[in-house]
Protein backbone atom coordinates (compact mmCIF):
# COMPACT_ATOMS: atom_id res chain seq x y z
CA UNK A 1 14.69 31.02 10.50
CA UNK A 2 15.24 26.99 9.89
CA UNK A 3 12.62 25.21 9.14
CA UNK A 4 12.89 21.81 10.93
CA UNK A 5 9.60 20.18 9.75
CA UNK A 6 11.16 17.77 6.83
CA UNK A 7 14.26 16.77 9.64
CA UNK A 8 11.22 16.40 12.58
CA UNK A 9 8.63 14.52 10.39
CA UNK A 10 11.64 12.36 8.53
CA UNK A 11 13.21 11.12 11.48
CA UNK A 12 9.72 10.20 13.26
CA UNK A 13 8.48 8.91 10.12
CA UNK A 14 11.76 6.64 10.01
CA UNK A 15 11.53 5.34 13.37
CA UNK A 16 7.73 4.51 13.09
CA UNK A 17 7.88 2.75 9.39
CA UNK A 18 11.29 0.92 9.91
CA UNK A 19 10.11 -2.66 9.04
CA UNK A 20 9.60 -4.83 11.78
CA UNK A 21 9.74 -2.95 14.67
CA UNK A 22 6.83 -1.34 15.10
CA UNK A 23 4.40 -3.72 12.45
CA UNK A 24 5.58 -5.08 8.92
CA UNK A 25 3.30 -5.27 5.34
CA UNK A 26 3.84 -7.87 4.14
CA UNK A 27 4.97 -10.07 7.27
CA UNK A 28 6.80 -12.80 6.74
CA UNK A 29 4.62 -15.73 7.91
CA UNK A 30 1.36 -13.56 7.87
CA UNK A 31 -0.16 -10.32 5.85
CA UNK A 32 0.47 -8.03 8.70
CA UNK A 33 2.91 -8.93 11.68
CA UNK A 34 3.59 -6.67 14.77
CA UNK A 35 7.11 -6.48 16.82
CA UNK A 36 8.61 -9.34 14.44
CA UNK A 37 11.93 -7.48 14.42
CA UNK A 38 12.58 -9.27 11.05
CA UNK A 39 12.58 -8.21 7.80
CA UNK A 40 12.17 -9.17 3.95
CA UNK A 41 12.67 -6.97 0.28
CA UNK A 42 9.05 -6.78 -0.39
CA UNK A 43 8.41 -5.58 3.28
CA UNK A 44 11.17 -2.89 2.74
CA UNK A 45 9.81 -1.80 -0.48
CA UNK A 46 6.32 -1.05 0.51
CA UNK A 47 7.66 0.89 3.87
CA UNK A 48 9.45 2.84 1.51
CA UNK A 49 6.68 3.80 -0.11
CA UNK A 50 4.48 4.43 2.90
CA UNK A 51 7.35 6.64 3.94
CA UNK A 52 7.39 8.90 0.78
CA UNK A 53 3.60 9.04 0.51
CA UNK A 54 3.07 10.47 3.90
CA UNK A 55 6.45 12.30 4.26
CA UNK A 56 4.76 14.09 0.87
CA UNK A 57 1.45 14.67 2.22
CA UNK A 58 2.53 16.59 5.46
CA UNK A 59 5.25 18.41 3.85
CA UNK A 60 4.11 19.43 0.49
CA UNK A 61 0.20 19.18 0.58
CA UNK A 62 -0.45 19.85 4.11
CA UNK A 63 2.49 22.75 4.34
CA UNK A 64 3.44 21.32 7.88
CA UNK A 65 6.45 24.02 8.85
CA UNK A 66 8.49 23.90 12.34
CA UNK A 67 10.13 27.23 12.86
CA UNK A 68 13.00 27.95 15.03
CA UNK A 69 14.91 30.88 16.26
C-alpha cells in the first residue's frame, strides 16, 4: 500500500501558504495582507517556514497516513 499523506498534505499545504494568494506575513504595505497576489523575500521566507512546521507536525508528530489500494 502507498501512503499518499506527505503528496495530499504537501500539495494542499502548497496551495494554501503560497504567498499572496490566499494572505501574506509580512505584507507588503501592511503586517498581514489578504488576496494581494504580490509577493516579497521576507514574505517567502516565513511561508516557508510555516510550510515545514506544519507539514512536520501532521506528518511526523501527528502520524497523519492516507492509504490506498
Amino acid at each position: 500500500m502507498l501512503d499518499w499523506a506527505p503528496i495530499v498534505i504537501g500539495l494542499l499545504l502548497f496551495i494554501l501558504l503560497s504567498p499572496g494568494l490566499v494572505f501574506q506575513i509580512p505584507g507588503n504595505t501592511h503586517h498581514i495582507e489578504f488576496g494581494s497576489f504580490q509577493t516579497n523575500g521576507k514574505a517567502v521566507l516565513v511561508h516557508t517556514l510555516l510550510f515545514f512546521v506544519a507539514f512536520t507536525i501532521l506528518i511526523l508528530a501527528v502520524g497523519l497516513h492516507i492509504y490506498t489500494g
